[in-house]
PDB file of N, CA and C in Angstrom:
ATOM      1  N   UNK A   1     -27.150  48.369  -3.804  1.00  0.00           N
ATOM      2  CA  UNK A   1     -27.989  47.990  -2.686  1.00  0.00           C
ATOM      3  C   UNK A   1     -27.830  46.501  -2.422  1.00  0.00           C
ATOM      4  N   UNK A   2     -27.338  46.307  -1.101  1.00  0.00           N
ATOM      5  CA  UNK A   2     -27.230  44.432  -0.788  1.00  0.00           C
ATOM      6  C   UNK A   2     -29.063  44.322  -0.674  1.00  0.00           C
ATOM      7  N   UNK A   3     -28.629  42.558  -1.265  1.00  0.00           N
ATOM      8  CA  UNK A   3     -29.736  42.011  -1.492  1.00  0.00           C
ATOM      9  C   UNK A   3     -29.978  40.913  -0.283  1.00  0.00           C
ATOM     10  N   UNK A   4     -31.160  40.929   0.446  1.00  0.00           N
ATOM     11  CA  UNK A   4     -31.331  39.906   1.526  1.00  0.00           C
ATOM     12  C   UNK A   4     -31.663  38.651   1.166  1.00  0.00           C
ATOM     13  N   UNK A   5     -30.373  38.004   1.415  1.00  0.00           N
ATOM     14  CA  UNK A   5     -30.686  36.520   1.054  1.00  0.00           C
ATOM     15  C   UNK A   5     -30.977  35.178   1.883  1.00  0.00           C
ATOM     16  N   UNK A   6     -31.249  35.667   3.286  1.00  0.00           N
ATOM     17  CA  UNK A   6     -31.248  34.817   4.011  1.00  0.00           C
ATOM     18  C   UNK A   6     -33.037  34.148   4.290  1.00  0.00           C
ATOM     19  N   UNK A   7     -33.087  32.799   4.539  1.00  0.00           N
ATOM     20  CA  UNK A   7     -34.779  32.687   4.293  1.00  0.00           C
ATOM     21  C   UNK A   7     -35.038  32.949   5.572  1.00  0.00           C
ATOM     22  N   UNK A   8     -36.593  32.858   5.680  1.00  0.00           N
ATOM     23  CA  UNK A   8     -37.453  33.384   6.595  1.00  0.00           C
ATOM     24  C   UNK A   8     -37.458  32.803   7.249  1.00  0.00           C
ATOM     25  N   UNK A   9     -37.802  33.259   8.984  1.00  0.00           N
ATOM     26  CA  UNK A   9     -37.162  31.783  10.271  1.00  0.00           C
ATOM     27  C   UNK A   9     -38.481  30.838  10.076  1.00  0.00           C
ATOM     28  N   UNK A  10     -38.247  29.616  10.224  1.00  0.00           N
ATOM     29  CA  UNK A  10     -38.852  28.405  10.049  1.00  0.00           C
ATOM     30  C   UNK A  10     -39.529  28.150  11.797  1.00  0.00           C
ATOM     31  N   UNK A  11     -40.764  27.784  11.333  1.00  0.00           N
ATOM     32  CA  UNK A  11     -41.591  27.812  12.550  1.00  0.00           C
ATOM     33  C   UNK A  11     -41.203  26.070  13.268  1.00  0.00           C
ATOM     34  N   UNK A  12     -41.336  25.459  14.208  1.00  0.00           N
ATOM     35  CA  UNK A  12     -40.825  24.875  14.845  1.00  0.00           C
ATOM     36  C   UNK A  12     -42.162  23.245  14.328  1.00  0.00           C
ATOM     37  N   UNK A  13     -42.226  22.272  13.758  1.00  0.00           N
ATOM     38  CA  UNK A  13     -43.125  22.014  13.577  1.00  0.00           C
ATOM     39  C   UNK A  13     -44.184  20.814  14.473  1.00  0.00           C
ATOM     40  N   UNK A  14     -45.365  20.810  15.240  1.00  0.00           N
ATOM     41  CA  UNK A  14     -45.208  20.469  15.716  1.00  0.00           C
ATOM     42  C   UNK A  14     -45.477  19.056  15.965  1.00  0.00           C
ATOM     43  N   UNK A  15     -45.104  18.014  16.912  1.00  0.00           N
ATOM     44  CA  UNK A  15     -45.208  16.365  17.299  1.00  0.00           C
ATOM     45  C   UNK A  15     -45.805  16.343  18.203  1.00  0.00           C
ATOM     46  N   UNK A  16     -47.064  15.146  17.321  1.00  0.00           N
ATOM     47  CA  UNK A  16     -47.686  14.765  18.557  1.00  0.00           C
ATOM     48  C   UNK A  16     -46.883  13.619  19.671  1.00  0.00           C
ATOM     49  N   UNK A  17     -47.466  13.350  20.296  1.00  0.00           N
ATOM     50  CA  UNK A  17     -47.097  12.112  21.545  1.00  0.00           C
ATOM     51  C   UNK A  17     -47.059  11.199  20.972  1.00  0.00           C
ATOM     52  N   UNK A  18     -47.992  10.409  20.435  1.00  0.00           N
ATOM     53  CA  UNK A  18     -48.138   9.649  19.826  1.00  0.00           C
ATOM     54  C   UNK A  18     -46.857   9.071  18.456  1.00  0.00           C
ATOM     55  N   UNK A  19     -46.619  10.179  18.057  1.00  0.00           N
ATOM     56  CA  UNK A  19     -46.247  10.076  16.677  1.00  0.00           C
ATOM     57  C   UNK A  19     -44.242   9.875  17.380  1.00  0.00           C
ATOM     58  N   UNK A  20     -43.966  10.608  18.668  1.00  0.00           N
ATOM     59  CA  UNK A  20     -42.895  10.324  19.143  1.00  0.00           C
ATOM     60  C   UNK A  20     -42.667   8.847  20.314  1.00  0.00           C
ATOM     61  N   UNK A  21     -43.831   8.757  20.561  1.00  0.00           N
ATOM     62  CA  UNK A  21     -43.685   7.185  21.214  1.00  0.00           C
ATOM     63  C   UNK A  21     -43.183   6.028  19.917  1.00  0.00           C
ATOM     64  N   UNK A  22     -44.065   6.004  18.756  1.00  0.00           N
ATOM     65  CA  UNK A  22     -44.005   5.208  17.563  1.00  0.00           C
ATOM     66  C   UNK A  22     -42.459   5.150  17.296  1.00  0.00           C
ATOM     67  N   UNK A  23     -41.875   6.897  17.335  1.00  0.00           N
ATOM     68  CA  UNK A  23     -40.378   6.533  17.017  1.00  0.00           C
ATOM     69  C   UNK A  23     -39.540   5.587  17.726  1.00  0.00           C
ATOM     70  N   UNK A  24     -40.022   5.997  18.764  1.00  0.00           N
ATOM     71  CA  UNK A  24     -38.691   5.612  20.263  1.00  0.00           C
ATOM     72  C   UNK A  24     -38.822   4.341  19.831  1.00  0.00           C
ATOM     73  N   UNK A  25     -40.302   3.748  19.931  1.00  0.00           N
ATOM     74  CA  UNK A  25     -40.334   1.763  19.715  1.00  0.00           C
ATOM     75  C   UNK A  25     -39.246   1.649  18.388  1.00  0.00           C
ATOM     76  N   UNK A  26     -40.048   2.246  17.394  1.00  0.00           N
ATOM     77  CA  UNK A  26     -38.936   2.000  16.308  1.00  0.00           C
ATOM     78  C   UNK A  26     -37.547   1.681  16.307  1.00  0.00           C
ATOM     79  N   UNK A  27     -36.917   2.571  17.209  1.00  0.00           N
ATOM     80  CA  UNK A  27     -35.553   3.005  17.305  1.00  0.00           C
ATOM     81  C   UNK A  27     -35.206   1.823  18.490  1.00  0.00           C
ATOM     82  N   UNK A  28     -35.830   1.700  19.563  1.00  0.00           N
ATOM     83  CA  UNK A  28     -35.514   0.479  20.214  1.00  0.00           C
ATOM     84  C   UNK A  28     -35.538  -0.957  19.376  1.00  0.00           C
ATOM     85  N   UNK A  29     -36.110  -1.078  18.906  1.00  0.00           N
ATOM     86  CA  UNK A  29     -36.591  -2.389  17.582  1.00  0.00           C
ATOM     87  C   UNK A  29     -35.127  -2.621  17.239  1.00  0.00           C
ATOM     88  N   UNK A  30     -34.636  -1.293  16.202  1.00  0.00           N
ATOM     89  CA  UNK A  30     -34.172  -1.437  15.575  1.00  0.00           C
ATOM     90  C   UNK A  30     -32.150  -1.795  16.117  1.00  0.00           C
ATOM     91  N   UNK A  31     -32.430  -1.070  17.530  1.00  0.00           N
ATOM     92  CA  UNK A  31     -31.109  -1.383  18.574  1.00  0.00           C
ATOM     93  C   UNK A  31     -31.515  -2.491  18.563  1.00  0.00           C
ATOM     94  N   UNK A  32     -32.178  -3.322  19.100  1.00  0.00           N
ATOM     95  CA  UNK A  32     -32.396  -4.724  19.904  1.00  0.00           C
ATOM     96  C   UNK A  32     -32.073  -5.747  18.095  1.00  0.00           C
ATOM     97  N   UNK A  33     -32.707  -5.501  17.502  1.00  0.00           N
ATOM     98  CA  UNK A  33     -32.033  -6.275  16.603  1.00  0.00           C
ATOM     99  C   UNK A  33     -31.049  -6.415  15.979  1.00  0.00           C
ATOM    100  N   UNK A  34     -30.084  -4.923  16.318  1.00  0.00           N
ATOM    101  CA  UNK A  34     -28.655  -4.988  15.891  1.00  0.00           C
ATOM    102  C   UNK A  34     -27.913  -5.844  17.153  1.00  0.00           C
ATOM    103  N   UNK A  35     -28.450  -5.163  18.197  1.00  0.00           N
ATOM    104  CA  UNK A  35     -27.613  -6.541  19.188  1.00  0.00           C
ATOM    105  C   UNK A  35     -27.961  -7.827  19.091  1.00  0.00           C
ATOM    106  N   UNK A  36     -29.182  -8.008  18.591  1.00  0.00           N
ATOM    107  CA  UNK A  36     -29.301  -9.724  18.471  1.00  0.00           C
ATOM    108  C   UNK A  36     -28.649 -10.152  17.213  1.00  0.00           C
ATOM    109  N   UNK A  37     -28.174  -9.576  16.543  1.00  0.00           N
ATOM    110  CA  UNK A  37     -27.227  -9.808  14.935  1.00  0.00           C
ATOM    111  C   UNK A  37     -26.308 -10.121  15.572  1.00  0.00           C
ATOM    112  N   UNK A  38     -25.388  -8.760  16.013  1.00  0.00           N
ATOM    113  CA  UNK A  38     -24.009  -9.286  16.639  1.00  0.00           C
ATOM    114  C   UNK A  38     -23.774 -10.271  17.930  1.00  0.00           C
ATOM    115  N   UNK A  39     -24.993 -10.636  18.477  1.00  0.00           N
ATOM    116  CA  UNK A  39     -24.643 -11.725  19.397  1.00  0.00           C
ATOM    117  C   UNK A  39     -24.829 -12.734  18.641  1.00  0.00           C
ATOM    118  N   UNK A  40     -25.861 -12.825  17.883  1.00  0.00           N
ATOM    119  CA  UNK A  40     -25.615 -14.703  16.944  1.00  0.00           C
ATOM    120  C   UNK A  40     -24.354 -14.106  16.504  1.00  0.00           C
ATOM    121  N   UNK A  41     -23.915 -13.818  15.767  1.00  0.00           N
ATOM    122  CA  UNK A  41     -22.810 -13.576  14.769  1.00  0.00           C
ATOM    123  C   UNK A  41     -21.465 -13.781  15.637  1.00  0.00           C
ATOM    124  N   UNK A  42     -20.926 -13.000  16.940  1.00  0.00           N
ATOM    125  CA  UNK A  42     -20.243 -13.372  17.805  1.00  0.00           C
ATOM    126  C   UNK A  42     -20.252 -14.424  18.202  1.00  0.00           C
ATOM    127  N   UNK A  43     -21.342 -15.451  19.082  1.00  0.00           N
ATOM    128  CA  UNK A  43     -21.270 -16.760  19.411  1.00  0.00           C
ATOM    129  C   UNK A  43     -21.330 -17.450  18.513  1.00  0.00           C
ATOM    130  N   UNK A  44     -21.042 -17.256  17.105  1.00  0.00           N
ATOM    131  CA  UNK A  44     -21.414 -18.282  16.215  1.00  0.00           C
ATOM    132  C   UNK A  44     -19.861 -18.967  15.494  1.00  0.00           C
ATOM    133  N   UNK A  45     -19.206 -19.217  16.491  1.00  0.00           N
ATOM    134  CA  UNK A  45     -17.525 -19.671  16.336  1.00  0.00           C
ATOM    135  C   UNK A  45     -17.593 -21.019  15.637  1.00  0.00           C
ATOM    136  N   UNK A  46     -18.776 -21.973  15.816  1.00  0.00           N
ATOM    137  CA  UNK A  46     -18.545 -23.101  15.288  1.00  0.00           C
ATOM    138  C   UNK A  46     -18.726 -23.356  13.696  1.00  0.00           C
ATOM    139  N   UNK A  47     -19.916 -22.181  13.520  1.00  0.00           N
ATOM    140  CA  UNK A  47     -20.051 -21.999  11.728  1.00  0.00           C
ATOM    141  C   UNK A  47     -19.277 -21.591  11.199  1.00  0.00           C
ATOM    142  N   UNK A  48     -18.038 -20.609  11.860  1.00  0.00           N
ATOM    143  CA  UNK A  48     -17.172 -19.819  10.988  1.00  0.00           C
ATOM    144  C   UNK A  48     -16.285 -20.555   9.809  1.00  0.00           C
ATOM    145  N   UNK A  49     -15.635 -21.513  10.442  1.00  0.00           N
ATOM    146  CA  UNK A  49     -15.124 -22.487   9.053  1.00  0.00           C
ATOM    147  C   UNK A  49     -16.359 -22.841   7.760  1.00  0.00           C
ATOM    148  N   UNK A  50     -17.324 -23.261   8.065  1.00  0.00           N
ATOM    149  CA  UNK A  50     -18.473 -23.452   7.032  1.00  0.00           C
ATOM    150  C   UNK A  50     -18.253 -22.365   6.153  1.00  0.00           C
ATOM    151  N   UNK A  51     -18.383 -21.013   6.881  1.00  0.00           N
ATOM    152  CA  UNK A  51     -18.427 -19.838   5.962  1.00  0.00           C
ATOM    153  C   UNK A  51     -17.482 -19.578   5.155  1.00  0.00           C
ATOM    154  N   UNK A  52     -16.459 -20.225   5.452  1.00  0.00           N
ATOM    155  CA  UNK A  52     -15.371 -19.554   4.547  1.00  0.00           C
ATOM    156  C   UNK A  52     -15.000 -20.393   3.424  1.00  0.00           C
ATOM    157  N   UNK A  53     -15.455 -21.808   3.210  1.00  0.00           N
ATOM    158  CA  UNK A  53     -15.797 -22.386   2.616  1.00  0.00           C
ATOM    159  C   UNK A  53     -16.667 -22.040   1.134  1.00  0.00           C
ATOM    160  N   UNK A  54     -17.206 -21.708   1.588  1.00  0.00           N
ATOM    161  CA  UNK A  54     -18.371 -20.860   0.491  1.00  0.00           C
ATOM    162  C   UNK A  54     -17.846 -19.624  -0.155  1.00  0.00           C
ATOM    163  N   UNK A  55     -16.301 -19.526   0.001  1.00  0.00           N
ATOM    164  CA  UNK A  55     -15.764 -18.224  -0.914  1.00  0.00           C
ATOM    165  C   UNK A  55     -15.264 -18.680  -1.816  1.00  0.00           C
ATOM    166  N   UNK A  56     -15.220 -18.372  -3.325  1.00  0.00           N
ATOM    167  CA  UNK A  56     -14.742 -18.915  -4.625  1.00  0.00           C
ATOM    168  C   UNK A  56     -13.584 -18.340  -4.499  1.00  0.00           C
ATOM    169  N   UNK A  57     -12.560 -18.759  -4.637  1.00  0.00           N
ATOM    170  CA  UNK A  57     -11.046 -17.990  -5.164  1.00  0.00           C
ATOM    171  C   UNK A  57     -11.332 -17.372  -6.576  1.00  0.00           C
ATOM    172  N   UNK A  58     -11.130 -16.204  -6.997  1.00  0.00           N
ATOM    173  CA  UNK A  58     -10.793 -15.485  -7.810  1.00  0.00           C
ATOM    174  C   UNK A  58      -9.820 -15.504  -8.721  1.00  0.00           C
ATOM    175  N   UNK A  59      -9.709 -15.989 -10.118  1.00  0.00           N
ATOM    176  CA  UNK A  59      -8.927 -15.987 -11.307  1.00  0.00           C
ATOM    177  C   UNK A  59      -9.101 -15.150 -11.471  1.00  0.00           C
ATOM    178  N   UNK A  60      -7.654 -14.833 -11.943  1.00  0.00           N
ATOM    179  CA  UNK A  60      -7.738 -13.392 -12.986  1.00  0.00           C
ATOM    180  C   UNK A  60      -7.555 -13.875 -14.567  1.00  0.00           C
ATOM    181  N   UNK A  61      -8.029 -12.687 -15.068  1.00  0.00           N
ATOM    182  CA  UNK A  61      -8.136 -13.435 -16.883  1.00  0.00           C
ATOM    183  C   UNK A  61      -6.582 -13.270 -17.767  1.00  0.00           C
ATOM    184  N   UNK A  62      -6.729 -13.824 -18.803  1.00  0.00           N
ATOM    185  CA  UNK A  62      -5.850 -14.069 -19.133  1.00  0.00           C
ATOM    186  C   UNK A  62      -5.925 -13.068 -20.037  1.00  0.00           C
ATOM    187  N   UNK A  63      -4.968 -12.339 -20.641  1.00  0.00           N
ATOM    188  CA  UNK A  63      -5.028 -11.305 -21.347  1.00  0.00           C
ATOM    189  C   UNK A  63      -5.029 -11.607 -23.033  1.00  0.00           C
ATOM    190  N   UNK A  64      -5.375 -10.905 -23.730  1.00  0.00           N
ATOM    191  CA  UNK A  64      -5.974 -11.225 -24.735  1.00  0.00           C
ATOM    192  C   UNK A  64      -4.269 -10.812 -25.888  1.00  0.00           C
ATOM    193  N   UNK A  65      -3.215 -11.557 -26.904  1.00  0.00           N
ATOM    194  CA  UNK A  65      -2.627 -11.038 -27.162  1.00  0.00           C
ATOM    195  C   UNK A  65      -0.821 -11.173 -26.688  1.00  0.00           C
ATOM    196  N   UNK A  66      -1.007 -11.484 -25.017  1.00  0.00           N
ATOM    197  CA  UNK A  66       0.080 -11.884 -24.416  1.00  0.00           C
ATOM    198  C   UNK A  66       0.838 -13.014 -24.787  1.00  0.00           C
ATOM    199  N   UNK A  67       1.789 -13.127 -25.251  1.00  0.00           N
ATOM    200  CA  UNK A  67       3.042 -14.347 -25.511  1.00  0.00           C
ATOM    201  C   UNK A  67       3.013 -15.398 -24.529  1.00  0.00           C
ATOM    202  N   UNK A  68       2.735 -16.128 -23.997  1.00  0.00           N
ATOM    203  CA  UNK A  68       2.769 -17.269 -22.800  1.00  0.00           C
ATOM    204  C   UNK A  68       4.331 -17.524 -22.498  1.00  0.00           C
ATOM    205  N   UNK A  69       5.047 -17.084 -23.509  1.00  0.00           N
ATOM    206  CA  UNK A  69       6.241 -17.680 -22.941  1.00  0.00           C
ATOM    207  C   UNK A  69       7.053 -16.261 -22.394  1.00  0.00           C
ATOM    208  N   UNK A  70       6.629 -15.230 -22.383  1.00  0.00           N
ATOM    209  CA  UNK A  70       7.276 -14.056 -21.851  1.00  0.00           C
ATOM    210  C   UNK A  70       7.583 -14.255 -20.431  1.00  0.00           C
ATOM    211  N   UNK A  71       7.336 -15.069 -19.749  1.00  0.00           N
ATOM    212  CA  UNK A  71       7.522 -15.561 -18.678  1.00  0.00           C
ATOM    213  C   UNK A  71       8.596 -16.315 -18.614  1.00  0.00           C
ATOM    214  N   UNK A  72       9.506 -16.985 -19.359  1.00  0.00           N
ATOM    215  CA  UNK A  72      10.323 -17.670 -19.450  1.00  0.00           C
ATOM    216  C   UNK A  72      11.464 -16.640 -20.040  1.00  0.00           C
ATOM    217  N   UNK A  73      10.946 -15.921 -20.983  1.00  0.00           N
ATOM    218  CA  UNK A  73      11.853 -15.179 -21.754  1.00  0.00           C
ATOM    219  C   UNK A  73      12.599 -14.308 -20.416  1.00  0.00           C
ATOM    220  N   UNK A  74      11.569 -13.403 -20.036  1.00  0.00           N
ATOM    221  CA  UNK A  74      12.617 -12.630 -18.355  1.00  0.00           C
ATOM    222  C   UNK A  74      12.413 -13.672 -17.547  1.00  0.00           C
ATOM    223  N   UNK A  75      12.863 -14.670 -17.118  1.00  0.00           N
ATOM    224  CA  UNK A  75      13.288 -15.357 -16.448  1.00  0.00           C
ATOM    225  C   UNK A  75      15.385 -15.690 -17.027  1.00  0.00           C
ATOM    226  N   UNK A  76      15.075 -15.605 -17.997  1.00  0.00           N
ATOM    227  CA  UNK A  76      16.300 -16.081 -18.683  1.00  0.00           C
ATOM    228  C   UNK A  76      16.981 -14.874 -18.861  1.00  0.00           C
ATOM    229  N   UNK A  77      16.485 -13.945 -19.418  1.00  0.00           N
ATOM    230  CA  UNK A  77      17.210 -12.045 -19.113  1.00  0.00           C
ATOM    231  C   UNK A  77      17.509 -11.895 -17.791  1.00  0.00           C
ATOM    232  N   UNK A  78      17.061 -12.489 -16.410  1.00  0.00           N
ATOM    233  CA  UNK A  78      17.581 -12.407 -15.255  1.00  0.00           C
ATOM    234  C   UNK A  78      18.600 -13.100 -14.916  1.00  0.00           C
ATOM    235  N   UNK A  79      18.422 -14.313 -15.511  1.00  0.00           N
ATOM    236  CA  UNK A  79      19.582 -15.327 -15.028  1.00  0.00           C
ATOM    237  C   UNK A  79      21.077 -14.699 -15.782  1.00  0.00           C
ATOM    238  N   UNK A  80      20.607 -14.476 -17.073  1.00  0.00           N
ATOM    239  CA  UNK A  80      22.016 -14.113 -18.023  1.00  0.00           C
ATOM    240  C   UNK A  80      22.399 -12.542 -17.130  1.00  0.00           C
ATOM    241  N   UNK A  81      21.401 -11.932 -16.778  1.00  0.00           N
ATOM    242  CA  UNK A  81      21.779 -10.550 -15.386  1.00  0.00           C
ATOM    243  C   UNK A  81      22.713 -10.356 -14.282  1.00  0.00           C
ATOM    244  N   UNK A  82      22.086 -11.663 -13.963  1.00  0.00           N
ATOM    245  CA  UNK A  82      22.810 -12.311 -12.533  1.00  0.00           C
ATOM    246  C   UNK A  82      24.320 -13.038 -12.671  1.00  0.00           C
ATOM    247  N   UNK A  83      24.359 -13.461 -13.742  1.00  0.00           N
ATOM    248  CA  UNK A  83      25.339 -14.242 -13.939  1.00  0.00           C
ATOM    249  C   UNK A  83      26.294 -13.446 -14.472  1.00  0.00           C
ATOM    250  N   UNK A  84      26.201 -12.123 -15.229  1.00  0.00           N
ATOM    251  CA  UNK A  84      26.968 -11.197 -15.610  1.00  0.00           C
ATOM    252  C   UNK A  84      27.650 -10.397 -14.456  1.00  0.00           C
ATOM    253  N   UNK A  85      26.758 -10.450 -13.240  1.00  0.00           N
ATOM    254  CA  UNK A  85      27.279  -8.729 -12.289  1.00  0.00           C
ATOM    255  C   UNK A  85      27.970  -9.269 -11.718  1.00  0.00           C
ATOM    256  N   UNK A  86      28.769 -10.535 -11.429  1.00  0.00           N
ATOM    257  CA  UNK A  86      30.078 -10.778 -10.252  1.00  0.00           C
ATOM    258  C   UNK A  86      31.318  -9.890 -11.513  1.00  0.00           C
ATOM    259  N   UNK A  87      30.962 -10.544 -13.067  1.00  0.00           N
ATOM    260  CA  UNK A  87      32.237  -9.925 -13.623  1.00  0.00           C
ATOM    261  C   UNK A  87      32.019  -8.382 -13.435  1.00  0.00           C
ATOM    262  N   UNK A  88      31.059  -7.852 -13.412  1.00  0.00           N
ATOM    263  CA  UNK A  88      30.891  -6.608 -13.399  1.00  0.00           C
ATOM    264  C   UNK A  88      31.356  -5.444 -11.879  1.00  0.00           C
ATOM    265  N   UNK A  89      31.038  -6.343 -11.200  1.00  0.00           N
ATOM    266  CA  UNK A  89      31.435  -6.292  -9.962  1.00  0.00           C
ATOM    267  C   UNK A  89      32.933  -5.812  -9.630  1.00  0.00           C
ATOM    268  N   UNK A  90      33.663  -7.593 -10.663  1.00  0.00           N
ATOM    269  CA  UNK A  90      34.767  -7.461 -10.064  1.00  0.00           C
ATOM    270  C   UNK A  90      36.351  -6.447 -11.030  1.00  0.00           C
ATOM    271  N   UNK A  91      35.108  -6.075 -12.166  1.00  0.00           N
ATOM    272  CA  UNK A  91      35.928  -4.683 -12.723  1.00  0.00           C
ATOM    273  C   UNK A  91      35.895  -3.372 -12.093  1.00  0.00           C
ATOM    274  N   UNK A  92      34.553  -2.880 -11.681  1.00  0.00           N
ATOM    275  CA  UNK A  92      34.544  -1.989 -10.595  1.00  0.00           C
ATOM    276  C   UNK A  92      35.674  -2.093 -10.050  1.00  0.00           C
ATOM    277  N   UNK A  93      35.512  -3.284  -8.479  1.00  0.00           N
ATOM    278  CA  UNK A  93      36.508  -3.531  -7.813  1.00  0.00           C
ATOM    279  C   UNK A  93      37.969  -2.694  -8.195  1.00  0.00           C
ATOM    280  N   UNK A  94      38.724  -3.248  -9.816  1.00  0.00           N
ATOM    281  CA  UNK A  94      39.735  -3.105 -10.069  1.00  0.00           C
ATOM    282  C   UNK A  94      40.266  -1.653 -10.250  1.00  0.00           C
ATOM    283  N   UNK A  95      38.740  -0.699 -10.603  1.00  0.00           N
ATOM    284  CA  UNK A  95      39.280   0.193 -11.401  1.00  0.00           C
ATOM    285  C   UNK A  95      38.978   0.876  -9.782  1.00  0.00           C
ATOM    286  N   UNK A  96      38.474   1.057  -8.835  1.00  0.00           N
ATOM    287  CA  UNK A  96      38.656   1.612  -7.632  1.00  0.00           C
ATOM    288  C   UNK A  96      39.698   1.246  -7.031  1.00  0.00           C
ATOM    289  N   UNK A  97      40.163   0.308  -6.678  1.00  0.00           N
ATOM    290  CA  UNK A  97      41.654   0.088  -6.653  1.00  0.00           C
ATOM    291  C   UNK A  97      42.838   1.231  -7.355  1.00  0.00           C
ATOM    292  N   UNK A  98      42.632   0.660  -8.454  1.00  0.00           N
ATOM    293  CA  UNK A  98      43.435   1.766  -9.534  1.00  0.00           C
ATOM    294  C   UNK A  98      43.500   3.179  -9.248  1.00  0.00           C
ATOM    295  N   UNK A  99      42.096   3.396  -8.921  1.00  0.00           N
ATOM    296  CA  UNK A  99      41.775   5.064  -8.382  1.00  0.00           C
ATOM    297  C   UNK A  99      42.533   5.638  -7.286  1.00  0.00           C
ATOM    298  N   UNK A 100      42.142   4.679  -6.275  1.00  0.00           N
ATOM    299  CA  UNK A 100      42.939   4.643  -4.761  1.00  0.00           C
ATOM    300  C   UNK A 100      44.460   4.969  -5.133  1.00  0.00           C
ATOM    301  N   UNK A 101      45.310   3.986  -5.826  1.00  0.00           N
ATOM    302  CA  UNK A 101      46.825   3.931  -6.087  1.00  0.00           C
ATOM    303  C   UNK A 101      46.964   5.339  -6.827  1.00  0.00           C
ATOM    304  N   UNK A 102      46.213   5.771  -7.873  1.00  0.00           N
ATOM    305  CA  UNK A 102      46.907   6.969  -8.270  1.00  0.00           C
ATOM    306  C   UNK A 102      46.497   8.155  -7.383  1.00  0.00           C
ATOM    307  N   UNK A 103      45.324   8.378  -6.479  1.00  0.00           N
ATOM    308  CA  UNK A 103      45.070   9.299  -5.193  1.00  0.00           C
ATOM    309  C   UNK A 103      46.586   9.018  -4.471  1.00  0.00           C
ATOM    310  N   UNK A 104      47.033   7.783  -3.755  1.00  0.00           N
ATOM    311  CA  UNK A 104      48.084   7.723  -2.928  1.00  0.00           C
ATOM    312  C   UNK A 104      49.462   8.209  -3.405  1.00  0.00           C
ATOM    313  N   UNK A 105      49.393   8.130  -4.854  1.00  0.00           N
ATOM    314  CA  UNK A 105      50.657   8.853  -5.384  1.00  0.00           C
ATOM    315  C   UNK A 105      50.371  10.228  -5.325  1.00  0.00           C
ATOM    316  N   UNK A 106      49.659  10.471  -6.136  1.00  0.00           N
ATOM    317  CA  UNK A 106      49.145  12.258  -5.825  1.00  0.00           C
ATOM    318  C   UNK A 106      49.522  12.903  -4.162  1.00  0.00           C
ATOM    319  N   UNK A 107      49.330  11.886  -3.396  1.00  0.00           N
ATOM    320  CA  UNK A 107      49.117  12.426  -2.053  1.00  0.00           C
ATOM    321  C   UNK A 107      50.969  12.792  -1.576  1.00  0.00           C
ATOM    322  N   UNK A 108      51.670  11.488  -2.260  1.00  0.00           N
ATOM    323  CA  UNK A 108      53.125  11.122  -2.264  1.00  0.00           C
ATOM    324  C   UNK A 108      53.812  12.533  -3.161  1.00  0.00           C
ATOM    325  N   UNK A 109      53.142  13.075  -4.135  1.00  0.00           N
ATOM    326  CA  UNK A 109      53.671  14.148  -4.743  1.00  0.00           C
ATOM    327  C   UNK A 109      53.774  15.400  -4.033  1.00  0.00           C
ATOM    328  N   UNK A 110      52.603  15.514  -3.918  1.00  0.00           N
ATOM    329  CA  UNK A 110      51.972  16.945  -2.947  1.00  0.00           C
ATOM    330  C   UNK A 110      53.041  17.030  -1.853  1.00  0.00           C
ATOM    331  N   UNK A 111      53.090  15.700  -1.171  1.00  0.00           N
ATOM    332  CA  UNK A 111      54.350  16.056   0.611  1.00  0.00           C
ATOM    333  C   UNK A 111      55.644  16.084   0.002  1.00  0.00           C
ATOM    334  N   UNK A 112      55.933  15.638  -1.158  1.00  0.00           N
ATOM    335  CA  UNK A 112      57.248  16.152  -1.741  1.00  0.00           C
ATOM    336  C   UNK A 112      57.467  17.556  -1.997  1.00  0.00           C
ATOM    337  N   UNK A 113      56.382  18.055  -2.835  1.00  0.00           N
ATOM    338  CA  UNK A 113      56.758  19.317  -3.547  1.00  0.00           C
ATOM    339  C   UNK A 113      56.599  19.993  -1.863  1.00  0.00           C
ATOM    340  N   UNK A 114      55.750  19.884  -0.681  1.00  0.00           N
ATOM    341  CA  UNK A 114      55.536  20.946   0.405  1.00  0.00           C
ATOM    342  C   UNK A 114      56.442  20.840   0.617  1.00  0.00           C
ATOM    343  N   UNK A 115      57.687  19.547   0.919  1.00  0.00           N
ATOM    344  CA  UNK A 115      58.865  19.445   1.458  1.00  0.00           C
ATOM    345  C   UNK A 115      60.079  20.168   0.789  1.00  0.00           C
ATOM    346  N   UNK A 116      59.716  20.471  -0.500  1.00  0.00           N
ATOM    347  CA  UNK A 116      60.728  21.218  -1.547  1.00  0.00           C
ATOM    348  C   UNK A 116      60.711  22.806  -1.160  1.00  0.00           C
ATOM    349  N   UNK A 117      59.189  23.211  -0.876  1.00  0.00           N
ATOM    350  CA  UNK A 117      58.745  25.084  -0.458  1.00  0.00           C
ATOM    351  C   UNK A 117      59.529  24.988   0.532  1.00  0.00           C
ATOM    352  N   UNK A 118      59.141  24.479   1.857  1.00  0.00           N
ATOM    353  CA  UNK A 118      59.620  24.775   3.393  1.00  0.00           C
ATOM    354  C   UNK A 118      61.388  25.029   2.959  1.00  0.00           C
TER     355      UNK A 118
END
């Protein structure tokens, strides 16, 4: 057997006049003073430098444990990096070269032997 789970209709409750005038002021109040925020706040171009003034820059901490000179250490693993990859570079270079020359012979073999079938 389904079980009815839905609640019972809710009666409408009711407002006086009174109690909905109180809101509306409220709610106007509370517009009129958000526009009077953002109009000082908008015309207020000449304080804006003042304000920013008054922000602390943020350090970060120093970690508890860290080597101080690890900073120097990869600095120097980069340089000895950098200074390694032109030779590295320029062996690549050689051995693609090399590659190329024995492809162009291969290629020099192949139109021989087709020229030997025909």
């Amino acid at each position: 057997m389904p079980i009815n789970r839905t609640p019972p209709p809710a009666s409408p409750v009711p407002v006086s006049s009174d109690d909905t005038s109180q809101s509306q002021t409220s709610r106007t109040r509370a517009i009129d003073a958000i526009e009077r925020t953002t109009k000082l706040h908008s015309e207020s171009a000449p304080d804006i430098p003042s304000l920013t003034l008054n922000v602390t820059e943020r350090k970060k901490r120093k970690h508890d444990g860290v080597n101080p000179n690890i900073m120097s250490y990869m600095s120097e693993m980069f340089s000895v990096y950098t200074n390694e990859q032109p030779k590295h570079f320029k062996d690549l270079q050689i051995i693609v070269s090399s590659i190329k020359e024995q492809n162009d012979e291969l290629k020099k073999e192949r139109r021989y032997y087709v020229k030997q079938v025909r």
